[in-house]
C-alpha atoms as a PDB file:
ATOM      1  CA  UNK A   1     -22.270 -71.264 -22.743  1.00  0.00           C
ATOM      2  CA  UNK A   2     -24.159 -68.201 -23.821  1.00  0.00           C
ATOM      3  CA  UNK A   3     -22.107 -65.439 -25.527  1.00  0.00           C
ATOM      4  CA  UNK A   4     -23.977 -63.110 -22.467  1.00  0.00           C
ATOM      5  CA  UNK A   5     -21.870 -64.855 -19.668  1.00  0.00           C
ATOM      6  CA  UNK A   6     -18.846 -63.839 -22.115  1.00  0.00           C
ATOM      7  CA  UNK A   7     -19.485 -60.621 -23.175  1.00  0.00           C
ATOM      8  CA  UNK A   8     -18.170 -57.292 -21.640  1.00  0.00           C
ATOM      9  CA  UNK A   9     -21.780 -55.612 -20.816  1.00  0.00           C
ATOM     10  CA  UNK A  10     -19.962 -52.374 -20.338  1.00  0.00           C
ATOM     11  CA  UNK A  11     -20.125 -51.149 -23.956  1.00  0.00           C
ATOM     12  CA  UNK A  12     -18.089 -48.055 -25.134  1.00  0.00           C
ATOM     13  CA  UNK A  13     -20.668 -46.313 -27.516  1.00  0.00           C
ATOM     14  CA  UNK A  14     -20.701 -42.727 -29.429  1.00  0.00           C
ATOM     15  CA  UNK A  15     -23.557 -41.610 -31.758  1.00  0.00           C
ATOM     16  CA  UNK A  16     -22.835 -41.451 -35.770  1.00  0.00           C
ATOM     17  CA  UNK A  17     -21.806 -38.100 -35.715  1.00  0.00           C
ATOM     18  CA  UNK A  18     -19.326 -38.253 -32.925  1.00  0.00           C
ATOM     19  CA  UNK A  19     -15.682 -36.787 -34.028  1.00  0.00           C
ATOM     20  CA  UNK A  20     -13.254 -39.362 -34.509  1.00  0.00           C
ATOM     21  CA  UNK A  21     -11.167 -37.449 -32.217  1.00  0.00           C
ATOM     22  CA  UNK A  22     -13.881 -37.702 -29.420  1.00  0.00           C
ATOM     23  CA  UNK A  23     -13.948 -41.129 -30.186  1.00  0.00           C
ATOM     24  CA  UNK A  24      -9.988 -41.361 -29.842  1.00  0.00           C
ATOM     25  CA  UNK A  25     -10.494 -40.444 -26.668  1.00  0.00           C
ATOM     26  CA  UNK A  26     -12.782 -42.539 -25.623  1.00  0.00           C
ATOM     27  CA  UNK A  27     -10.935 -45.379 -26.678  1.00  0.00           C
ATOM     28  CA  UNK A  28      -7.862 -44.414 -24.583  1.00  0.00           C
ATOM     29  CA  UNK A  29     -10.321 -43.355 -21.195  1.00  0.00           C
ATOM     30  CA  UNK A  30     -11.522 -47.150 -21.411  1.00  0.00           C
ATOM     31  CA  UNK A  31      -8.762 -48.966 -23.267  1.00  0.00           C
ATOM     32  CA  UNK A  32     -10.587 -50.324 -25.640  1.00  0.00           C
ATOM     33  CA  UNK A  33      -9.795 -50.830 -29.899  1.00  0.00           C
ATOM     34  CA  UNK A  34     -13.340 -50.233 -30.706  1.00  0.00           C
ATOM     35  CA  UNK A  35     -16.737 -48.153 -29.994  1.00  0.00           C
ATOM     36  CA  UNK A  36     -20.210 -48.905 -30.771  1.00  0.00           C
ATOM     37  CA  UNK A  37     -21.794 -46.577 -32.393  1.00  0.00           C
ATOM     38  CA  UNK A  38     -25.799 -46.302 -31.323  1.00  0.00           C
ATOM     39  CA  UNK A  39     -28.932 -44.737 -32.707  1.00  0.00           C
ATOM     40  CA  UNK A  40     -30.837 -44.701 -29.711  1.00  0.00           C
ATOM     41  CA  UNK A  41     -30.585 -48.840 -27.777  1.00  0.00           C
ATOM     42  CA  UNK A  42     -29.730 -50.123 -30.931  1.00  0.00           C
ATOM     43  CA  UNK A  43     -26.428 -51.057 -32.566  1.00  0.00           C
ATOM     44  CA  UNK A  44     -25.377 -49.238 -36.484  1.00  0.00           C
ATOM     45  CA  UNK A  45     -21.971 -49.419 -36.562  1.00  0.00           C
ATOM     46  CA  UNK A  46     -18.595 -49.906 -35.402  1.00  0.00           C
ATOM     47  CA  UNK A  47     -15.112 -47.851 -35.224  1.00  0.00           C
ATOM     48  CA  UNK A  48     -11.700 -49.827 -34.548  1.00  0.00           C
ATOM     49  CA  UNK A  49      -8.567 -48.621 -33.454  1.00  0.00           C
ATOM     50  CA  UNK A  50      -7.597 -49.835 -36.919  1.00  0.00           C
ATOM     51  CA  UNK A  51     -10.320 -48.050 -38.963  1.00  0.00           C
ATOM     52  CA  UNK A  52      -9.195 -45.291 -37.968  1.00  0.00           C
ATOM     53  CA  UNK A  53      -5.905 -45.440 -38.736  1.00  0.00           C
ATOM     54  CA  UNK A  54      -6.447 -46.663 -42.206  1.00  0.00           C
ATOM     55  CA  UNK A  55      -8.821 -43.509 -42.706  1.00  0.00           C
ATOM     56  CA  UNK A  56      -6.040 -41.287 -42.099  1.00  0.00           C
ATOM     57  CA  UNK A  57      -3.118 -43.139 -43.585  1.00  0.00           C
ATOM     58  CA  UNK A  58      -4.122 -40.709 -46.683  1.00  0.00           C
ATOM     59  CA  UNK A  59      -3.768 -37.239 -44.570  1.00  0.00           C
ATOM     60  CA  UNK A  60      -7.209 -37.228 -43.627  1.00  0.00           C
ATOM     61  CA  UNK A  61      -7.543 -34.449 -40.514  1.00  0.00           C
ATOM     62  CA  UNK A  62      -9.497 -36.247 -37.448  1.00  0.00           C
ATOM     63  CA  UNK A  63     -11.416 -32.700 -36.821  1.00  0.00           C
ATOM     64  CA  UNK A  64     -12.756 -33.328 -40.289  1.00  0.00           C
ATOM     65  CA  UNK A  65     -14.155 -36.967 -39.360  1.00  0.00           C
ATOM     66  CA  UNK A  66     -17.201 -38.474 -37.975  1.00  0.00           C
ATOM     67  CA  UNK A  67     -17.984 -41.801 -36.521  1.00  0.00           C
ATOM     68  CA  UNK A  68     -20.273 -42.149 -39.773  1.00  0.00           C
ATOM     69  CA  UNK A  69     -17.437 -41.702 -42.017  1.00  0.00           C
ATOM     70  CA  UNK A  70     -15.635 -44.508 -40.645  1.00  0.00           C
ATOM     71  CA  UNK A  71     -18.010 -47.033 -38.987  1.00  0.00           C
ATOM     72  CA  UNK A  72     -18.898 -50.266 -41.080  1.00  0.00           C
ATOM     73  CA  UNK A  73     -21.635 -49.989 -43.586  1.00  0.00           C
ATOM     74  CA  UNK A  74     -22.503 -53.398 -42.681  1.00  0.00           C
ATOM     75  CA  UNK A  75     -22.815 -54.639 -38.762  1.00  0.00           C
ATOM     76  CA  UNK A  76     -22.600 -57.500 -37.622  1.00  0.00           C
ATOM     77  CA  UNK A  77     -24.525 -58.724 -34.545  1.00  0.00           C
ATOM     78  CA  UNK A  78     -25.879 -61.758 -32.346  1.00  0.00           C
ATOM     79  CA  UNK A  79     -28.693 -62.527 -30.170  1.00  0.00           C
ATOM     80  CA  UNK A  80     -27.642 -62.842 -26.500  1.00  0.00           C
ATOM     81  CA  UNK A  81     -28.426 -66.597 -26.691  1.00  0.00           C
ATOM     82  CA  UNK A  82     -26.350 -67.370 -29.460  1.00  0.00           C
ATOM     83  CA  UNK A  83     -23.517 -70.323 -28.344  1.00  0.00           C
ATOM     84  CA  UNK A  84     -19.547 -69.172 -28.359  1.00  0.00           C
ATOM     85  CA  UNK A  85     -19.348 -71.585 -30.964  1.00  0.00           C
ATOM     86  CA  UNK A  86     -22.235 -69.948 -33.485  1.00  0.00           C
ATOM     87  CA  UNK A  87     -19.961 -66.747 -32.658  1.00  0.00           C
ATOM     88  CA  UNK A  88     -16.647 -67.953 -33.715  1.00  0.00           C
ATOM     89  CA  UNK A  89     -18.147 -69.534 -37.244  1.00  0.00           C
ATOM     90  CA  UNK A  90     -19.137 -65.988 -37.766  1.00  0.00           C
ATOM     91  CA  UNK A  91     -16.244 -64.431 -37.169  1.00  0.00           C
ATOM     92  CA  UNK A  92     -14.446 -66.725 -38.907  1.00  0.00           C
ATOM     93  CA  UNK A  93     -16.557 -66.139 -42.159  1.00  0.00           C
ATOM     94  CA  UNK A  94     -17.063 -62.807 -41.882  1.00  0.00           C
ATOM     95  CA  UNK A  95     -13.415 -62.446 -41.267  1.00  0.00           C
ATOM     96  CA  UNK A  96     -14.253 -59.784 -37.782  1.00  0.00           C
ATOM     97  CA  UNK A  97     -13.100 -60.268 -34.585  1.00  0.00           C
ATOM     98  CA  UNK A  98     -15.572 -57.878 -32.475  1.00  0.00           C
ATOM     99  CA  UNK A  99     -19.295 -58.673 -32.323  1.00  0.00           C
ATOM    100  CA  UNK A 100     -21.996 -56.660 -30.761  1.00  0.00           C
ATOM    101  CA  UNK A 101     -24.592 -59.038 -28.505  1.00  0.00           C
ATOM    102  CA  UNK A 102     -28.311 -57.534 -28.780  1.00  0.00           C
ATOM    103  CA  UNK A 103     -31.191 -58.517 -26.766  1.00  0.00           C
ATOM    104  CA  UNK A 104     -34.424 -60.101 -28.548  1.00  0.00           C
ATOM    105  CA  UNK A 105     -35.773 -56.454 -28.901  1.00  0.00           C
ATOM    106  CA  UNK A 106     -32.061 -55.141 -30.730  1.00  0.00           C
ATOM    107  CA  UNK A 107     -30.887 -53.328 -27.982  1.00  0.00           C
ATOM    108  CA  UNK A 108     -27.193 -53.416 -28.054  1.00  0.00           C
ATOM    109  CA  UNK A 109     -26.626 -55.769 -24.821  1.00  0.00           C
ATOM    110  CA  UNK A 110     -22.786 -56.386 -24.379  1.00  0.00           C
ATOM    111  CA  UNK A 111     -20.004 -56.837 -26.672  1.00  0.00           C
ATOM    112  CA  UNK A 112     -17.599 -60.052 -27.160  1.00  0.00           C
ATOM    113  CA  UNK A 113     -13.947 -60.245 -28.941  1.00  0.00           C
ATOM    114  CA  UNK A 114     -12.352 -62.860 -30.356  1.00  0.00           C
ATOM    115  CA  UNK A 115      -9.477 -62.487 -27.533  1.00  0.00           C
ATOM    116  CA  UNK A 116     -12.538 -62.993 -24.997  1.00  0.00           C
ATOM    117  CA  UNK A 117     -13.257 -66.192 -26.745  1.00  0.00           C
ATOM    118  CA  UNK A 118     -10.127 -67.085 -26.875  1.00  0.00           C
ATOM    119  CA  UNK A 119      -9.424 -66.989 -22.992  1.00  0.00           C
ATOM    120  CA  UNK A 120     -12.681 -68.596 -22.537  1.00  0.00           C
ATOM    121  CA  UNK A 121     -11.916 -71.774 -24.214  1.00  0.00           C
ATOM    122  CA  UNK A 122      -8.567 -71.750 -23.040  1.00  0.00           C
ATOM    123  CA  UNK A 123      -9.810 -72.481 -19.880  1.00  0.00           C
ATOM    124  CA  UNK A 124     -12.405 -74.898 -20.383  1.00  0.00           C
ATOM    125  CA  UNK A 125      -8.979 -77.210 -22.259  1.00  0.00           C
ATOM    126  CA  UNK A 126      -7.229 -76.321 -19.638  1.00  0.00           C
ATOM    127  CA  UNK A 127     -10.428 -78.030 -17.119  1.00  0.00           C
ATOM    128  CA  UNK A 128     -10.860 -80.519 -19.780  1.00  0.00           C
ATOM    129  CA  UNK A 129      -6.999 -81.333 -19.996  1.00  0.00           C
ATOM    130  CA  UNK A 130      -6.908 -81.789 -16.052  1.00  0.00           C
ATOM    131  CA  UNK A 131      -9.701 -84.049 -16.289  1.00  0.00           C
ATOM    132  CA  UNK A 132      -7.721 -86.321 -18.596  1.00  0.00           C
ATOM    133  CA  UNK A 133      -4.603 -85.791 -16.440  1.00  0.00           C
ATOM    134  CA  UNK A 134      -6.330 -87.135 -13.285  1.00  0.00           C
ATOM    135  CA  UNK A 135      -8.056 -89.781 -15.604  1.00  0.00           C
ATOM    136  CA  UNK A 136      -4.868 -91.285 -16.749  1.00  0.00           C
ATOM    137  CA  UNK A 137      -3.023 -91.082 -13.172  1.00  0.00           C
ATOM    138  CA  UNK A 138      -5.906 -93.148 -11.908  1.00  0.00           C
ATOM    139  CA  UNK A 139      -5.479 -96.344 -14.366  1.00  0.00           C
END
């Protein structure tokens, strides 16, 4: 399974220098813990709910702040064909648990979380483990 069929396509995005209060708000309009922050198609960075929070734990003022100030320095992305499983050995290393999906081209296609992932493969044990049920009833 592609990470395209699990992403959420409907990405929250802001520009660099959107206020961290604009982008508070966004986060509660959509309920979401995160937005993607865009130059044009293409994924820079990334604000969490938690970011946030950590840049203000020192009195920082949110009408002072900027998506720049607080997005990672560093994204990390996939390709839209990457497996679930080259996603999660990523994560894992990288020790994130929200991944922006491009296209071939970098165009920010769709997001996927580790909770996505999660429920995902949850279900596919869950098929798996009725399979074995319904093996083991029939010998």
């Amino acid at each position: 399974m592609t990470l395209t069929a699990m992403a959420t396509t409907d990405v929250v995005t802001a520009k660099p220098d959107t206020t961290i209060h604009d982008l508070l708000e966004q986060m509660d309009q959509n309920d979401v813990g995160s937005v993607v922050i865009t130059d044009g198609t293409e994924p820079v960075g990334i604000v969490t709910d938690r970011m946030i929070a950590m840049g203000l734990k020192d009195g920082g003022a949110v009408d002072d702040m900027h998506a720049s100030d607080l997005m990672t320095e560093q994204l990390h992305t996939l390709e839209d064909d990457t497996t679930h499983f080259e996603a999660l050995e990523m994560m894992s290393s990288e020790g994130i648990r929200r991944l922006p999906i491009v296209d071939h081209d970098g165009a920010l296609a769709g997001i996927i979380t580790l909770d996505d992932m999660l429920m995902v493969m949850a279900a596919e044990l869950s098929n798996a483990s009725d399979v074995v049920a319904q093996q083991t009833r029939a010998t």
